[in-house]
N, C-alpha and C. Protein backbone atom coordinates (compact mmCIF):
# COMPACT_ATOMS: atom_id res chain seq x y z
N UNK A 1 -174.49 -134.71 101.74
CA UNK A 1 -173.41 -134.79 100.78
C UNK A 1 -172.78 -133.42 100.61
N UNK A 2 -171.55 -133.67 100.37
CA UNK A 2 -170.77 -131.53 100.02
C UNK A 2 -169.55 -132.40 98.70
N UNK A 3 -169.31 -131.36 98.60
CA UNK A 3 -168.68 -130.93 97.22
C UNK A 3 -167.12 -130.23 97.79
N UNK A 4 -166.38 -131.03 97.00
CA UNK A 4 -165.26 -130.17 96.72
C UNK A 4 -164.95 -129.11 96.67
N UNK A 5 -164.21 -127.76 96.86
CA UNK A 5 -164.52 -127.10 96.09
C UNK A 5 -163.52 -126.96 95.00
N UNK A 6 -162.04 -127.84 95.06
CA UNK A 6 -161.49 -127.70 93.70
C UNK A 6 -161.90 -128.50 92.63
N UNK A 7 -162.60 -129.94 92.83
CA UNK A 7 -163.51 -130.56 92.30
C UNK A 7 -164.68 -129.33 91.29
N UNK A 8 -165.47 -128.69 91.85
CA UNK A 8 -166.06 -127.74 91.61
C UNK A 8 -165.68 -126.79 90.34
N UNK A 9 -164.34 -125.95 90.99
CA UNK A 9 -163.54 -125.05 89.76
C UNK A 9 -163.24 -125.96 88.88
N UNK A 10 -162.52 -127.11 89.33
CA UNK A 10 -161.95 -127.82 88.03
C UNK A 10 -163.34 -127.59 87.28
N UNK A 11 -164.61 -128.17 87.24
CA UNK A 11 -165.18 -128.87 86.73
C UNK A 11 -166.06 -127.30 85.78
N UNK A 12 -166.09 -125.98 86.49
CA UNK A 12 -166.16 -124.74 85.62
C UNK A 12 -164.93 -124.59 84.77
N UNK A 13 -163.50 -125.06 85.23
CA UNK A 13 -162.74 -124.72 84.06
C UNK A 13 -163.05 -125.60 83.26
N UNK A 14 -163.54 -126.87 83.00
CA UNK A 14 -163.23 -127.24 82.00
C UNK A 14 -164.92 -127.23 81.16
N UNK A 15 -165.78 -126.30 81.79
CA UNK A 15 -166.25 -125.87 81.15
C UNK A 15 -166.44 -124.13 80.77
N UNK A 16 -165.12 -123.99 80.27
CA UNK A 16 -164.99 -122.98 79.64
C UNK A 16 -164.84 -121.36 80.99
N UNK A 17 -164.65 -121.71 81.89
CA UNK A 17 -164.68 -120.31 82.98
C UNK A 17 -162.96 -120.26 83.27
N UNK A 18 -162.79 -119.03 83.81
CA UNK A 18 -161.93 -118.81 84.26
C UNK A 18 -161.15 -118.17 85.60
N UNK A 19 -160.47 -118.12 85.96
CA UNK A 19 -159.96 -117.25 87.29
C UNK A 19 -160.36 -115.65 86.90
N UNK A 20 -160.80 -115.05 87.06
CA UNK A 20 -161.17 -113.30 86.79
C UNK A 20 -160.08 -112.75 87.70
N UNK A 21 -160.65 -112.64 89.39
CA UNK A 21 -160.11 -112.22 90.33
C UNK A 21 -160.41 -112.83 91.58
N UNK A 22 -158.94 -112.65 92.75
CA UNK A 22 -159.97 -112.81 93.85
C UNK A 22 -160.03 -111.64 94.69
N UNK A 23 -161.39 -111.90 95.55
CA UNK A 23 -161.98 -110.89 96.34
C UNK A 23 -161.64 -111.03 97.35
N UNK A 24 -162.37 -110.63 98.62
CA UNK A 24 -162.14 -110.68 100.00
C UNK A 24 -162.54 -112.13 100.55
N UNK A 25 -163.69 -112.75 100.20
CA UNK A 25 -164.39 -113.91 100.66
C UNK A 25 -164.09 -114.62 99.48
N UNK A 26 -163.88 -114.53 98.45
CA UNK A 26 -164.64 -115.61 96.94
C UNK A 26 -163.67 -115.00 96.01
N UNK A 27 -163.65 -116.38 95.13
CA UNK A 27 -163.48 -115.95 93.91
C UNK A 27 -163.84 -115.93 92.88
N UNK A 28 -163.55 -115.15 91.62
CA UNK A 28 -164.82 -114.60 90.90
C UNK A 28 -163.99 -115.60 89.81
N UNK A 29 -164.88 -116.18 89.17
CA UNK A 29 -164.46 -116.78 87.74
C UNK A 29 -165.39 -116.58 86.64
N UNK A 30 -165.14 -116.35 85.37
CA UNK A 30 -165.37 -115.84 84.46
C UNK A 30 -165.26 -116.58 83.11
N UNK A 31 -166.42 -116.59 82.21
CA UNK A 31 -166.75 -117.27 80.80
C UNK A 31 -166.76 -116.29 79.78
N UNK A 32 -166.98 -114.97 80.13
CA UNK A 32 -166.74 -113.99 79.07
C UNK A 32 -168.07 -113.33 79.17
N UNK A 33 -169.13 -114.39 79.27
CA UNK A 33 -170.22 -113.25 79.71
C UNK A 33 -171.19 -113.51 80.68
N UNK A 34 -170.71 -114.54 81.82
CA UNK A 34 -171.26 -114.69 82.82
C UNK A 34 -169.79 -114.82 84.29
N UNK A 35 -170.56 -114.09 85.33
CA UNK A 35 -169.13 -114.17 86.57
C UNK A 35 -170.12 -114.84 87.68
N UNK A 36 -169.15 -115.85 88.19
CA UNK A 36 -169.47 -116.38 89.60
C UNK A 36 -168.97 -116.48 90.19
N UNK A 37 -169.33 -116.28 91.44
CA UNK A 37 -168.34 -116.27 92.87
C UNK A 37 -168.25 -117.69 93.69
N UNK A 38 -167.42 -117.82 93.92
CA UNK A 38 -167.32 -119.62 94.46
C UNK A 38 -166.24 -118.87 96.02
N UNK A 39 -166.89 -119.39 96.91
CA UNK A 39 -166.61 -118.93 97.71
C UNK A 39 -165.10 -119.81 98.45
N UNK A 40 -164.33 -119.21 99.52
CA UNK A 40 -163.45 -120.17 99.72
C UNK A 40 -163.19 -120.73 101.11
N UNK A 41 -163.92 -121.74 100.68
CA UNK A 41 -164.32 -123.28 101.81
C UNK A 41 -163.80 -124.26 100.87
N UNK A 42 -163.29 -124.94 101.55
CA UNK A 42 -162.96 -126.55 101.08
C UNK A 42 -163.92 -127.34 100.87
N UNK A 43 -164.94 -127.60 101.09
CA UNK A 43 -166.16 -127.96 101.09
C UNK A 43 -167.04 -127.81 101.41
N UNK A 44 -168.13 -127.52 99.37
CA UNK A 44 -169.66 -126.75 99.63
C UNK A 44 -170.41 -127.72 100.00
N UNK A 45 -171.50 -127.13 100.75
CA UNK A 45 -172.94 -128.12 100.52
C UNK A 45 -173.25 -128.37 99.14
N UNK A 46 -173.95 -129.33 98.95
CA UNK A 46 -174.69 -129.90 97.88
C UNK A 46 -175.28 -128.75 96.71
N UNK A 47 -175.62 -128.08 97.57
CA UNK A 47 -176.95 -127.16 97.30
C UNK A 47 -176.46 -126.31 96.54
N UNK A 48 -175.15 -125.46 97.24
CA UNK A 48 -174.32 -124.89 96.82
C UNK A 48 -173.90 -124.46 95.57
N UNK A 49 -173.49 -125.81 95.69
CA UNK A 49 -172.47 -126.15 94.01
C UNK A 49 -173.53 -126.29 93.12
N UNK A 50 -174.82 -126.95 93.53
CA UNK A 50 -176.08 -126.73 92.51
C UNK A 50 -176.36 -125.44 91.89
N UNK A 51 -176.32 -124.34 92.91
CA UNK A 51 -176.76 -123.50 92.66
C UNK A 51 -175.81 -122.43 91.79
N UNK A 52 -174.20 -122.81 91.80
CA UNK A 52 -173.37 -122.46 90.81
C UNK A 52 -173.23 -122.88 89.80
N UNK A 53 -173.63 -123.89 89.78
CA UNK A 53 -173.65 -124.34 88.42
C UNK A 53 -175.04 -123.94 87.77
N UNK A 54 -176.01 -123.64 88.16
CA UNK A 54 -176.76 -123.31 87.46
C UNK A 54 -176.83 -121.46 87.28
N UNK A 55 -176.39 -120.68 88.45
CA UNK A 55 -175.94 -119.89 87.56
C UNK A 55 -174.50 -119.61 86.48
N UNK A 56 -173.83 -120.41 86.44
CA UNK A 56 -172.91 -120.66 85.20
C UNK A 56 -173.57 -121.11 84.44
N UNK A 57 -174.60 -121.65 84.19
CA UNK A 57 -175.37 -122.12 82.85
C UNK A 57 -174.87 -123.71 82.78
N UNK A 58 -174.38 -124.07 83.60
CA UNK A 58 -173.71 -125.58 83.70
C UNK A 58 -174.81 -126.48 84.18
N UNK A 59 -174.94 -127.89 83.58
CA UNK A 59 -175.59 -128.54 84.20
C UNK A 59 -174.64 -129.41 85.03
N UNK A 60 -175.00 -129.81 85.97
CA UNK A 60 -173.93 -130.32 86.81
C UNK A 60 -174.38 -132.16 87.12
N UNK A 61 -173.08 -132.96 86.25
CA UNK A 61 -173.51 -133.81 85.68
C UNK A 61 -173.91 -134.88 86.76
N UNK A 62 -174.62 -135.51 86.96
CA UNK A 62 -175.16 -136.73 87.58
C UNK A 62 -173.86 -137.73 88.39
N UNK A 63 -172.94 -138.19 86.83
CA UNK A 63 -172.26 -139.32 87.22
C UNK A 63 -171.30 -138.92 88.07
N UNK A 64 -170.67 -137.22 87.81
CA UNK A 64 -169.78 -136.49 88.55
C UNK A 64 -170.26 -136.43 89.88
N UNK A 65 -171.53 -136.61 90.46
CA UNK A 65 -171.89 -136.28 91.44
C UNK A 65 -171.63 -137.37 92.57
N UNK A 66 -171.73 -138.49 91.24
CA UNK A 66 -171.80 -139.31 92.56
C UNK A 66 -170.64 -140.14 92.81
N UNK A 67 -169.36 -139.72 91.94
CA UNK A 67 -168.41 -140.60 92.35
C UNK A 67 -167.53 -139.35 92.45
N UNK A 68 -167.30 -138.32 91.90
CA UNK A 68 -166.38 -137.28 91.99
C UNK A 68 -166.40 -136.33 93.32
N UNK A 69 -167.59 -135.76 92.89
CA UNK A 69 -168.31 -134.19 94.00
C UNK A 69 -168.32 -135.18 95.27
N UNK A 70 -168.78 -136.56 95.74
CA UNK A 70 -168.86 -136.98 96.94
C UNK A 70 -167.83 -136.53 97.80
N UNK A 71 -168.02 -136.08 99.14
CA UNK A 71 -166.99 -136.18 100.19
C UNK A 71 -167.79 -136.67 101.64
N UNK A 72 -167.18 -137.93 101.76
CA UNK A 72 -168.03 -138.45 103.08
C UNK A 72 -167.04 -138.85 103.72
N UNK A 73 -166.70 -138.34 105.25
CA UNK A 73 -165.62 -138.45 105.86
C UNK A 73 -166.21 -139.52 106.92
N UNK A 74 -167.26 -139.94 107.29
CA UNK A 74 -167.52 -140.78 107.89
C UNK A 74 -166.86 -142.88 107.21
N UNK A 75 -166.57 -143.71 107.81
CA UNK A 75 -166.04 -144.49 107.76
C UNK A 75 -166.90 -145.75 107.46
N UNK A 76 -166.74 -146.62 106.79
CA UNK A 76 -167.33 -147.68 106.33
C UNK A 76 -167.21 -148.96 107.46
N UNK A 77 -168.14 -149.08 108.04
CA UNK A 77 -167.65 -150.60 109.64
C UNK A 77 -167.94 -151.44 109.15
N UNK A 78 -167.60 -152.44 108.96
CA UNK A 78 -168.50 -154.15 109.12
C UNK A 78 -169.48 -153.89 110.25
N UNK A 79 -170.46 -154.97 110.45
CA UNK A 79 -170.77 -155.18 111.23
C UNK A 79 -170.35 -155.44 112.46
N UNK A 80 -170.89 -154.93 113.69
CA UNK A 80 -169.64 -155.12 115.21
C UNK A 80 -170.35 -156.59 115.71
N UNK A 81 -171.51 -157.03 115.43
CA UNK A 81 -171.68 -157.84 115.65
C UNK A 81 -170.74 -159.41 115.96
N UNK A 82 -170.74 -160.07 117.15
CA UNK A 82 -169.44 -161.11 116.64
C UNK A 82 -170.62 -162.32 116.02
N UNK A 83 -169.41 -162.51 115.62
CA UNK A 83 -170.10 -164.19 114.25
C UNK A 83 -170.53 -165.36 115.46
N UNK A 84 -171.85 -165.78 115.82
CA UNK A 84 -172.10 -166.78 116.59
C UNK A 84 -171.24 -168.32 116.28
N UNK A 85 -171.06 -168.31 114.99
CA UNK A 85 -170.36 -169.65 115.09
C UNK A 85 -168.89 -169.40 115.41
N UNK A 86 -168.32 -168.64 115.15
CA UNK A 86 -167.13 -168.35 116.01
C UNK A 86 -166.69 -168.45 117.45
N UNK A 87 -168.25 -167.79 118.13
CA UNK A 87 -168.15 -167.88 119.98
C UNK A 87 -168.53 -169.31 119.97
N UNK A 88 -169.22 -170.16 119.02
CA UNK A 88 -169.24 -171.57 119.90
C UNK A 88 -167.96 -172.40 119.66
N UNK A 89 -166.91 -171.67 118.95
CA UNK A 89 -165.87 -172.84 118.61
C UNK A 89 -164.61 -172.61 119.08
């Protein structure tokens, strides 16, 4: 699974961080008394965004995870199987 990463900022701005600056690789966002660097990829690993949010002091919510933060570019098939009662008719 990976993560957004504007999914991500959104989800520090709206808990309370902000744009500070950006750097060479990342950008630094800011709560007033904690800074994190969120680096700039379109999409983090899992782990990642775990690990920013927990140093932001954020818990990073469950339900967000699993319908928001998802990005799965792989495709949903039916089955390729053909329907047997179909080939006998």
């Amino acid at each position: 699974m990976s993560v957004k990463r504007r999914e991500l900022v959104k989800y520090l701005v709206e808990n309370g961080f902000s744009l500070l600056r950006e750097g060479k690789k990342h950008s630094i966002y800011t709560n007033g008394k904690r800074t994190i660097p969120v680096k700039r990829h379109r999409i983090l690993d899992r782990i990642t965004a775990n690990q920013l949010c927990k140093q932001a002091g954020v818990e990073p919510s469950s339900e967000r995870a699993a319908s928001e933060f998802t990005h799965d570019h792989r495709p949903r098939l039916a089955s390729c199987r053909p329907d047997p009662l179909f080939l006998l008719s």
